[in-house]
C-alpha atoms as a PDB file:
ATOM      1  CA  UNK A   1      54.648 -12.823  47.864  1.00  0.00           C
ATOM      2  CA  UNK A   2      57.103 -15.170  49.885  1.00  0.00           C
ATOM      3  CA  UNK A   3      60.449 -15.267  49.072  1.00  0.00           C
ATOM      4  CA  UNK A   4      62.381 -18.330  49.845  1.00  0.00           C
ATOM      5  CA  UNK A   5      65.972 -17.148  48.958  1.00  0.00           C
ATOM      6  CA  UNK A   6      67.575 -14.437  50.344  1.00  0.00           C
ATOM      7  CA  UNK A   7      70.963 -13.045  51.252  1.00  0.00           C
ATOM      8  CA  UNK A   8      69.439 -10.535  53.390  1.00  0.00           C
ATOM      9  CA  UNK A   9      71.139 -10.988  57.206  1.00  0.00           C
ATOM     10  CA  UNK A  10      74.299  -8.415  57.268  1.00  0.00           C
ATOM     11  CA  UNK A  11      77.711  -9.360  58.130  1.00  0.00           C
ATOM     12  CA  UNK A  12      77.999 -13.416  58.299  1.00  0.00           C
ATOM     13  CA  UNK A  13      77.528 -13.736  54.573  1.00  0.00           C
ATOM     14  CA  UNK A  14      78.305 -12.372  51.269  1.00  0.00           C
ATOM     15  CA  UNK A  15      75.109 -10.059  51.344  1.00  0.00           C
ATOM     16  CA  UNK A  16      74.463  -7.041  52.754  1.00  0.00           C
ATOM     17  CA  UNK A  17      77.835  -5.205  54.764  1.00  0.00           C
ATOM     18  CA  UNK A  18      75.615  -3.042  56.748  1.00  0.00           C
ATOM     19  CA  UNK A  19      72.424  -3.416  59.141  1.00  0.00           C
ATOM     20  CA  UNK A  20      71.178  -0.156  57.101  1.00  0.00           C
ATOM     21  CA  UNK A  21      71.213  -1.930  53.490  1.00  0.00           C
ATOM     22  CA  UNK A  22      69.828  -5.003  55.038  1.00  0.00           C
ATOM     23  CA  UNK A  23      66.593  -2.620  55.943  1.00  0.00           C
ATOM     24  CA  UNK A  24      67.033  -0.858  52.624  1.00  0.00           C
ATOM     25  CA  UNK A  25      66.578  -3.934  50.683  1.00  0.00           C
ATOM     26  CA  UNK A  26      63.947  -5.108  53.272  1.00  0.00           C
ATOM     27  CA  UNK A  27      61.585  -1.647  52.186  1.00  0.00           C
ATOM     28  CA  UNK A  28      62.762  -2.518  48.428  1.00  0.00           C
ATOM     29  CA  UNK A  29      60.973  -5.866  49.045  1.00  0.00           C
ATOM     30  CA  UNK A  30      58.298  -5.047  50.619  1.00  0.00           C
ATOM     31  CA  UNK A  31      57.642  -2.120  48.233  1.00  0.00           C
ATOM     32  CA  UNK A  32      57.326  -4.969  45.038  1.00  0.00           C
ATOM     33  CA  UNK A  33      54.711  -6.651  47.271  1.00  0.00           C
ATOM     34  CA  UNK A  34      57.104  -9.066  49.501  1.00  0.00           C
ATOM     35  CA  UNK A  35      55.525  -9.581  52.682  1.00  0.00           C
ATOM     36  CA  UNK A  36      57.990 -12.663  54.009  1.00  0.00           C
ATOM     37  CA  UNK A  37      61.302 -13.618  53.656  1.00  0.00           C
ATOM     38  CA  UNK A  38      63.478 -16.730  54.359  1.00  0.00           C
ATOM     39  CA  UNK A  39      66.699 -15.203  55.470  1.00  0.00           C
ATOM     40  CA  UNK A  40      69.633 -17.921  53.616  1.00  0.00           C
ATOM     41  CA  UNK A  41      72.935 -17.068  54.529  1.00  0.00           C
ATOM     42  CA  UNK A  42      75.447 -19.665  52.976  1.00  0.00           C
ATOM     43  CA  UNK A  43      76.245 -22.917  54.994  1.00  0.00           C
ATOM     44  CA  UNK A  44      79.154 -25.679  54.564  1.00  0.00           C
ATOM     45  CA  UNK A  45      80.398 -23.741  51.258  1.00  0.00           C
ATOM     46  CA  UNK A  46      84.290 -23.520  53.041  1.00  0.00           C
ATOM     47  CA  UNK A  47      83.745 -19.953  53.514  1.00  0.00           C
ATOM     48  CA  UNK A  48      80.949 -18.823  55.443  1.00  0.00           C
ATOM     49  CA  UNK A  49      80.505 -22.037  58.072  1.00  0.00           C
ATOM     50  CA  UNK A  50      77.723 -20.171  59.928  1.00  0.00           C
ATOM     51  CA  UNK A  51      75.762 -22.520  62.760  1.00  0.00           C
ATOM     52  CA  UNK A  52      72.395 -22.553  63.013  1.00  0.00           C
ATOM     53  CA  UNK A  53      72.649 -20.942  66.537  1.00  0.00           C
ATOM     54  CA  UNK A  54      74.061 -17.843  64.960  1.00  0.00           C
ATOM     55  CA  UNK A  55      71.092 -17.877  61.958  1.00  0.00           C
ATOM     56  CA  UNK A  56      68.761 -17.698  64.583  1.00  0.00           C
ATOM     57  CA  UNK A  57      69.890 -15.403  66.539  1.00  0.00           C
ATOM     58  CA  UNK A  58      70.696 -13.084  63.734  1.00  0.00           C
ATOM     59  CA  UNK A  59      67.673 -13.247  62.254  1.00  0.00           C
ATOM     60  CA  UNK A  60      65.774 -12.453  65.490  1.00  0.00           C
ATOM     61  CA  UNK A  61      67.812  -9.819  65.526  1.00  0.00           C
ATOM     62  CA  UNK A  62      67.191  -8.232  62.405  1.00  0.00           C
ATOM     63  CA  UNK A  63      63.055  -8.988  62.815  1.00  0.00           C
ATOM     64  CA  UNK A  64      63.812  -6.225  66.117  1.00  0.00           C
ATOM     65  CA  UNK A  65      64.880  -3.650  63.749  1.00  0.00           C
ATOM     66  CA  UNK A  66      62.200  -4.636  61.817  1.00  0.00           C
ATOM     67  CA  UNK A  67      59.532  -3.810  64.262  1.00  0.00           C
ATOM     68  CA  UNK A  68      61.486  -0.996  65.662  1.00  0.00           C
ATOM     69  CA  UNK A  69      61.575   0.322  62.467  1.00  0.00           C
ATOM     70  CA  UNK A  70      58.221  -0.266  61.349  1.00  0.00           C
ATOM     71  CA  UNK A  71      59.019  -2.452  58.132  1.00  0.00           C
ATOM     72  CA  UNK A  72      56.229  -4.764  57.720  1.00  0.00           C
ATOM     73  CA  UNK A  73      58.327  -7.554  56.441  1.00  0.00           C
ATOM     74  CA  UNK A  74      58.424 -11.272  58.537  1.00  0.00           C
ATOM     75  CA  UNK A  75      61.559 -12.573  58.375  1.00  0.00           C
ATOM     76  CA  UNK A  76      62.282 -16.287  58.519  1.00  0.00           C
ATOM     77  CA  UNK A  77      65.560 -18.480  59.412  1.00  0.00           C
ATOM     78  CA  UNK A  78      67.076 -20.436  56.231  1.00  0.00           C
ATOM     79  CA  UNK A  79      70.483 -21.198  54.724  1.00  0.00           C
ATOM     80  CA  UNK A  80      72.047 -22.122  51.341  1.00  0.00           C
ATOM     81  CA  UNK A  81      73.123 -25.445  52.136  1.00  0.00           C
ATOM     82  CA  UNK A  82      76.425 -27.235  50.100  1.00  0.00           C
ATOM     83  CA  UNK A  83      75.549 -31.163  50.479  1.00  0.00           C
ATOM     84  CA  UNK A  84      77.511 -33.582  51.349  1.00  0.00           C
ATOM     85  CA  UNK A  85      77.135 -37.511  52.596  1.00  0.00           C
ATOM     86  CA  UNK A  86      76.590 -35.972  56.325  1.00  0.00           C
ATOM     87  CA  UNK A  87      74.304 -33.732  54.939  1.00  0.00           C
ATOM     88  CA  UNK A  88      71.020 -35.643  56.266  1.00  0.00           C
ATOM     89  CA  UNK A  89      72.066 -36.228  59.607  1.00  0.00           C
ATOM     90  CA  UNK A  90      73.426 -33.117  60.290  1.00  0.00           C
ATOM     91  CA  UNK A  91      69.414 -31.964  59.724  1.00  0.00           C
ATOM     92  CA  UNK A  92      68.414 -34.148  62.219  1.00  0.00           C
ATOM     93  CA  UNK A  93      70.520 -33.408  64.570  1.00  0.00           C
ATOM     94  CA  UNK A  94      70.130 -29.274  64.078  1.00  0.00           C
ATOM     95  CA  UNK A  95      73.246 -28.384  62.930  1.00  0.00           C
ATOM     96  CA  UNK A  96      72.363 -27.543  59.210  1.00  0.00           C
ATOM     97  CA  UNK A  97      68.978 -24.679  58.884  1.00  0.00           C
ATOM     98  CA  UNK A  98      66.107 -26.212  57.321  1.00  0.00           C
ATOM     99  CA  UNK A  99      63.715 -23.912  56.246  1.00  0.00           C
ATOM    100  CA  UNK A 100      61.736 -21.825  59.195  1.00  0.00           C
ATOM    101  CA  UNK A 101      63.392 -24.304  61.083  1.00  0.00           C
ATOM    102  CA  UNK A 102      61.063 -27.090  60.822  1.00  0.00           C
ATOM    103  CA  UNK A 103      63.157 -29.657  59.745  1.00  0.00           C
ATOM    104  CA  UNK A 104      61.190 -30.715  56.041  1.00  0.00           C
ATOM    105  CA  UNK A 105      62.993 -28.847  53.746  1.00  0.00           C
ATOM    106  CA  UNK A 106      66.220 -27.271  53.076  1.00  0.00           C
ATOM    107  CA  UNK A 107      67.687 -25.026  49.945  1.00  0.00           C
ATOM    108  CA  UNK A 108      70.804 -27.013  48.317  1.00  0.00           C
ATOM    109  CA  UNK A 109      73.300 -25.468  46.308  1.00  0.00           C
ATOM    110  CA  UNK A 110      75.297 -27.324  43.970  1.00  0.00           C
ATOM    111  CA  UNK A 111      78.772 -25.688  42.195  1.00  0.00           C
ATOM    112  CA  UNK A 112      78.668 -23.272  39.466  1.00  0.00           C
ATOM    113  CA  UNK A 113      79.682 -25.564  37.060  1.00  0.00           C
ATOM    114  CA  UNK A 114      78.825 -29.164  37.474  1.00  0.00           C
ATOM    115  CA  UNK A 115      76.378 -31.514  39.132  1.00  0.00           C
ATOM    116  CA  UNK A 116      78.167 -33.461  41.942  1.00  0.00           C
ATOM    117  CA  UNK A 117      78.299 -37.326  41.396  1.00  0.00           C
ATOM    118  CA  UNK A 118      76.779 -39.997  43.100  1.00  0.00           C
ATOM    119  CA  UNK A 119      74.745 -36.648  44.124  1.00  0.00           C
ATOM    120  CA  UNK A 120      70.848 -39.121  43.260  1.00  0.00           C
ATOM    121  CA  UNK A 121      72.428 -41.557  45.478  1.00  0.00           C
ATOM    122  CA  UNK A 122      73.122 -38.633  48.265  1.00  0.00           C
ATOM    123  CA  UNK A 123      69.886 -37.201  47.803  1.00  0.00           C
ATOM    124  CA  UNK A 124      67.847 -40.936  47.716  1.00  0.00           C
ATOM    125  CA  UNK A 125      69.241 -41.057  51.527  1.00  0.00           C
ATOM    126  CA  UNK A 126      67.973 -37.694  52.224  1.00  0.00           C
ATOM    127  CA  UNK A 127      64.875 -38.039  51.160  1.00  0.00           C
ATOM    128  CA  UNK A 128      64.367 -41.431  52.982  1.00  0.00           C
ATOM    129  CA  UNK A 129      64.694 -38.806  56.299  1.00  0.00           C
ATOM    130  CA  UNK A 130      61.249 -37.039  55.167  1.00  0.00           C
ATOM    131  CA  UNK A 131      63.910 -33.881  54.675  1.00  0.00           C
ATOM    132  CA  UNK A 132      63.440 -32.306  50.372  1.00  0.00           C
ATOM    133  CA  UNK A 133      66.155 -30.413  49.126  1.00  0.00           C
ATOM    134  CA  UNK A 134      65.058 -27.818  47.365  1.00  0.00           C
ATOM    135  CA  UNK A 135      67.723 -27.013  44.235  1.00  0.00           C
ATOM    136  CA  UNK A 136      68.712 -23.819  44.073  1.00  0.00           C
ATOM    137  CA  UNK A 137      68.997 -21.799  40.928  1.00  0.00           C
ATOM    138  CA  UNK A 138      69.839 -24.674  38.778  1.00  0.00           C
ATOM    139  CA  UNK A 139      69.553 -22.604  35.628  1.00  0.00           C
ATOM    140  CA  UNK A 140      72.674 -20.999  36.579  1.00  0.00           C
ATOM    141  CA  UNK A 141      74.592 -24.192  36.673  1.00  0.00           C
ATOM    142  CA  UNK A 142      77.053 -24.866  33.473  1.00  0.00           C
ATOM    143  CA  UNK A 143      76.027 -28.186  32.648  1.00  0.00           C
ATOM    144  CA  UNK A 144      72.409 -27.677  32.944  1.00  0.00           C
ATOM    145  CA  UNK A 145      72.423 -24.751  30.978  1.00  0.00           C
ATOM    146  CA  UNK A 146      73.939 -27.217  28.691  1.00  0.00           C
ATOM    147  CA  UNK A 147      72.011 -30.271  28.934  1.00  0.00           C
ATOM    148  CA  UNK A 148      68.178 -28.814  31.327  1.00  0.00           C
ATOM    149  CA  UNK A 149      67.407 -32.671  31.273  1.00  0.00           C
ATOM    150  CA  UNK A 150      70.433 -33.270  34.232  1.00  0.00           C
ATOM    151  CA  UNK A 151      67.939 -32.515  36.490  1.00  0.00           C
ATOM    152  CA  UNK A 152      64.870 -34.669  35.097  1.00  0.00           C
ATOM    153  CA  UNK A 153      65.604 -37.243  37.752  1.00  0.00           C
ATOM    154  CA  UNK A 154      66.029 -35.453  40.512  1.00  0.00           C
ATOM    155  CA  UNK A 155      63.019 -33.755  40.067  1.00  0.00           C
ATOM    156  CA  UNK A 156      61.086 -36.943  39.416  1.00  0.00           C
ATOM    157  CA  UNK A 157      62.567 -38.118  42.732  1.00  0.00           C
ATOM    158  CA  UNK A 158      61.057 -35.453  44.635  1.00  0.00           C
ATOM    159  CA  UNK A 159      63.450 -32.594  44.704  1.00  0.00           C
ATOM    160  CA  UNK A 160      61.930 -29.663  44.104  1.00  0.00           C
ATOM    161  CA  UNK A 161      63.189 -26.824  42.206  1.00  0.00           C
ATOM    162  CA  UNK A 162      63.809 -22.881  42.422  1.00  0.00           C
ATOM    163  CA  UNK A 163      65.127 -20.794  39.934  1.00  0.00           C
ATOM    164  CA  UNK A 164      66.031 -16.813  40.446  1.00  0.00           C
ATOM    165  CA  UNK A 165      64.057 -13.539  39.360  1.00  0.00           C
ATOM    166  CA  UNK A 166      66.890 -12.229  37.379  1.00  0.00           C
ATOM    167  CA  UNK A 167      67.436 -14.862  35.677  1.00  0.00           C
ATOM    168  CA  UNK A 168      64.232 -15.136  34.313  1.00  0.00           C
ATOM    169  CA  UNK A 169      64.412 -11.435  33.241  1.00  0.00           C
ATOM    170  CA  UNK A 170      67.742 -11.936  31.672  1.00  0.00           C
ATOM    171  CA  UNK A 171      70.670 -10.159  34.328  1.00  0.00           C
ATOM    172  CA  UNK A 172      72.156 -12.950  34.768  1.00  0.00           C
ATOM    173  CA  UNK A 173      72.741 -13.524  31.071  1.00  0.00           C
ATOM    174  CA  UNK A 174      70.848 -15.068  27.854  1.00  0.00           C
ATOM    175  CA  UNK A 175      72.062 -18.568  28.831  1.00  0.00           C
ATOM    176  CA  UNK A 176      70.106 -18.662  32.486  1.00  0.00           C
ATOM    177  CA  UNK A 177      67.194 -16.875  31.116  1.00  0.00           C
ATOM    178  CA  UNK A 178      67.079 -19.675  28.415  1.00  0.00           C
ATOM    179  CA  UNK A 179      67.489 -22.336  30.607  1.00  0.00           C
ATOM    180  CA  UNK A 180      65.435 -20.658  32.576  1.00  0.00           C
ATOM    181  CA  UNK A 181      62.628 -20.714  30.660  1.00  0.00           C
ATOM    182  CA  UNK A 182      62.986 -24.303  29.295  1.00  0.00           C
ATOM    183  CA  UNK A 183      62.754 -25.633  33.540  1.00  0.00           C
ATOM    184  CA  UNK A 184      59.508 -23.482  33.596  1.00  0.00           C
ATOM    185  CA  UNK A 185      58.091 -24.920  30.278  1.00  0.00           C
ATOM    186  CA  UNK A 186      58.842 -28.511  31.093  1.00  0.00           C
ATOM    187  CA  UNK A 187      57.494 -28.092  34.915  1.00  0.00           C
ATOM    188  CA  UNK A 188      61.194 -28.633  36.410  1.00  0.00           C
ATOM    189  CA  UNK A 189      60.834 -25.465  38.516  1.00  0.00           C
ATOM    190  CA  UNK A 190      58.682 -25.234  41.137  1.00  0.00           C
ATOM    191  CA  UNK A 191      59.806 -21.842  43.160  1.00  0.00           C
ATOM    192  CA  UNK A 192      60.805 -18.756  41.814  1.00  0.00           C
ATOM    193  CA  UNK A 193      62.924 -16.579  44.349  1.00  0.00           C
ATOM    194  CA  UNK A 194      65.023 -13.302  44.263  1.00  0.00           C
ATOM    195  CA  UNK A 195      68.787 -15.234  45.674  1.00  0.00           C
ATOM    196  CA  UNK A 196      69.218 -11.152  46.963  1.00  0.00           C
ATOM    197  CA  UNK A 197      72.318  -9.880  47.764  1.00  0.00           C
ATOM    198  CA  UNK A 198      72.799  -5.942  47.746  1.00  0.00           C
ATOM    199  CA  UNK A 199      70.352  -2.889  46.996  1.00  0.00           C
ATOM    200  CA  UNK A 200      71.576  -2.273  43.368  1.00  0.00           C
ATOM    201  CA  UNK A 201      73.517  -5.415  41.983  1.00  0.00           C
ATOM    202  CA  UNK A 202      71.060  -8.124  42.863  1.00  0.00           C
ATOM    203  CA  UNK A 203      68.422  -6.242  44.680  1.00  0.00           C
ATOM    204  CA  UNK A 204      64.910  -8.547  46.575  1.00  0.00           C
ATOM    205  CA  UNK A 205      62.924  -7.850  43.511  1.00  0.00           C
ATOM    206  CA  UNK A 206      60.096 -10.815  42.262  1.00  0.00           C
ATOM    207  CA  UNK A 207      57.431  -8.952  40.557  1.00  0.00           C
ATOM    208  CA  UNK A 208      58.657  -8.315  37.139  1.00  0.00           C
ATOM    209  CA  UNK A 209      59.947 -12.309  37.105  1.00  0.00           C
ATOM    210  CA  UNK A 210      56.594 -13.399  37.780  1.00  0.00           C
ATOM    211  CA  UNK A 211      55.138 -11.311  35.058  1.00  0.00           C
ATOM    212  CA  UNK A 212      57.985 -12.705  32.441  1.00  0.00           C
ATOM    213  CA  UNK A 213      57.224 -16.934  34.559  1.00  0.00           C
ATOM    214  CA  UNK A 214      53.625 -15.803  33.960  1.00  0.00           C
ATOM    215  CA  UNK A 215      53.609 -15.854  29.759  1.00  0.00           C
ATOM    216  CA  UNK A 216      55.323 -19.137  30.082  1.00  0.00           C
ATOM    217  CA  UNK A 217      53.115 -21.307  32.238  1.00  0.00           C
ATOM    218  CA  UNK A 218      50.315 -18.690  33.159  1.00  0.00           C
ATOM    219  CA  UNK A 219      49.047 -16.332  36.075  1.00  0.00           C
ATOM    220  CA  UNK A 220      48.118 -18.638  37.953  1.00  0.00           C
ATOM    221  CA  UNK A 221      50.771 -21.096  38.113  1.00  0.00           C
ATOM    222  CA  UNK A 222      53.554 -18.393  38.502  1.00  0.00           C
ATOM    223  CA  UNK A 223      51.875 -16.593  41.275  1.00  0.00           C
ATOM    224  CA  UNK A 224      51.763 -20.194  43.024  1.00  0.00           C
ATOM    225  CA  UNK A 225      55.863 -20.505  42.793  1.00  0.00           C
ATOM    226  CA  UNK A 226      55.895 -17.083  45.298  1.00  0.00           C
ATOM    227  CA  UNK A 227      52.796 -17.582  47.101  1.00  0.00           C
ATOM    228  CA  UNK A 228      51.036 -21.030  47.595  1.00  0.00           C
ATOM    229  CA  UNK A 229      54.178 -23.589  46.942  1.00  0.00           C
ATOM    230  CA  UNK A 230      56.558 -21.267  49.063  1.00  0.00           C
ATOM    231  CA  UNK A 231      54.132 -21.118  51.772  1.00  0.00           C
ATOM    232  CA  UNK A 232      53.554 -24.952  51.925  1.00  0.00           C
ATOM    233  CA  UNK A 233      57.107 -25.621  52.064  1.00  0.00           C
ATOM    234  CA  UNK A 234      57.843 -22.324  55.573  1.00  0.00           C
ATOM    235  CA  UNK A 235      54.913 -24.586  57.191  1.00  0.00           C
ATOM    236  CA  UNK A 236      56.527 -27.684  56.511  1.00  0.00           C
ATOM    237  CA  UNK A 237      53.856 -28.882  55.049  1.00  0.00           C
ATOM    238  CA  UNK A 238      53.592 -31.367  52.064  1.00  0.00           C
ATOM    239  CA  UNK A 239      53.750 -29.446  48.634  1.00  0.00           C
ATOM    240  CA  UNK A 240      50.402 -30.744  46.863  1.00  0.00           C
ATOM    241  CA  UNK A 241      49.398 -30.356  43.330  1.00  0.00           C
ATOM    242  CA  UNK A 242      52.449 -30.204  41.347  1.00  0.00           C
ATOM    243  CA  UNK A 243      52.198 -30.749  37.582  1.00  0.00           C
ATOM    244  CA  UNK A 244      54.449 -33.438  36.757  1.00  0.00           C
ATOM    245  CA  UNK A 245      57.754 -33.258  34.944  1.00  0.00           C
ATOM    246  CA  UNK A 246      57.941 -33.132  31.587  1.00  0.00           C
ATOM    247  CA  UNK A 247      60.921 -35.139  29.723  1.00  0.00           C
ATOM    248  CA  UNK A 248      63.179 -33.119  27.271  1.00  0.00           C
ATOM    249  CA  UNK A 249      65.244 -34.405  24.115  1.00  0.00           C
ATOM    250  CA  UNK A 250      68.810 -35.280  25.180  1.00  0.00           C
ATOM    251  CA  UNK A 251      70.570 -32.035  23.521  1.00  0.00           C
ATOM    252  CA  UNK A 252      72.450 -29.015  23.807  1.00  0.00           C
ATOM    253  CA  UNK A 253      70.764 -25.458  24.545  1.00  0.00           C
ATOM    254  CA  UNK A 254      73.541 -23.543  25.156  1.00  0.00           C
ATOM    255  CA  UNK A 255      73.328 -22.112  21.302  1.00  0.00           C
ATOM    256  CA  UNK A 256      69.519 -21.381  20.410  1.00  0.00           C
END
């Protein structure tokens, strides 16, 4: 399995405080059957403003300790990207981490609460670049758990989707897991990924998610969101075969 999303590079980000439980969760993931990860360390969220230049070199040095320690994990650059208008060029021109560094994709992360506005318009201009966003754990956003159908356009645009492990198996609450579930059933999630942060409070775990993805949409189609869709996108490649999305009634969730 391939996981996109990871706060897994120690000290420039609010995951791991220590090289030692940045290998710890690296043999956690590796024992539930993670072979690569895409190390995401937050970028142009006003707190951590890490460069690309210091992504790369951290994860190159991290990948060292891998092999010196003999963790058979590959480890891939990445960030967790706030937009903005800039956002696009700032791709092109290396500052912000696209995904293995190929310039095609990127993980976006939008506040806890709220969509941004004018954020199709942003995201039309993007996309015009040959660069896909890829949302981050939208399920976990207020007004989507509210109304899932915020993101119907977006999707339909081209964005692609990921949504997290633990909130498919409920620790992140009854309200992502339900939302959760809904973006699976009406095709609005594409990725499923662990968003890892520490060895016990949100450890690199997919396995038991893609069980609980798999009785929504089936085997196969789960096992594609951490194998064949995840792969597609660290290549840089286009991401073929995608059922398309399915509209929803304009209502509240928050309450079944």
């Amino acid at each position: 399995m391939i996981d996109l999303h990871c706060h897994i590079l120690p000290y420039i980000d609010d995951g791991p405080e220590t090289l030692q439980e940045t290998l710890e969760m690296c043999r956690m993931a590796v024992a539930d059957g993670i072979t690569t990860i895409v190390a995401t360390p937050h970028q142009q969220n006003g707190v951590y403003e890490n460069s690309a230049k210091a992504i790369l070199k951290k994860v190159e040095e991290v990948a060292l300790e891998l092999k010196n320690t003999d963790i058979a994990l590959e480890l891939l650059p990445g960030a967790d990207v706030f937009i903005d208008v800039h956002t696009g060029d700032k791709i092109a021109q290396g500052e912000i981490m696209t995904v293995n560094n190929t310039g095609r994709y990127f993980l976006l992360e939008f506040p806890a609460h709220s969509i941004p506005p004018n954020i199709e318009k942003i995201i039309f201009n993007i996309l015009l670049k040959n660069i896909t966003p890829i949302l981050t754990h939208p399920e976990r956003i207020a007004e989507v758990q509210e109304y899932p159908d915020k993101i119907y356009n977006l999707i339909c645009s081209g964005v692609l989707s990921q949504i997290t492990a633990m909130s498919l198996t409920g620790e992140f609450g009854p309200r992502a897991q339900k939302c959760a579930k809904i973006l699976l059933k009406h095709h609005l999630a594409h990725i499923i990924a662990t968003d890892a942060h520490s060895v016990a409070g949100r450890p690199p775990l997919l396995s038991k998610a893609v069980d609980m993805a798999s009785r929504i949409v089936g085997h196969e189609e789960a096992t594609e969101m951490v194998t064949t869709i995840p792969l597609q996108v660290i290549r840089g490649e286009p991401v073929l075969n995608l059922p398309p999305p399915l509209p929803l009634t304009r209502k509240r969730f928050w309450f079944f």
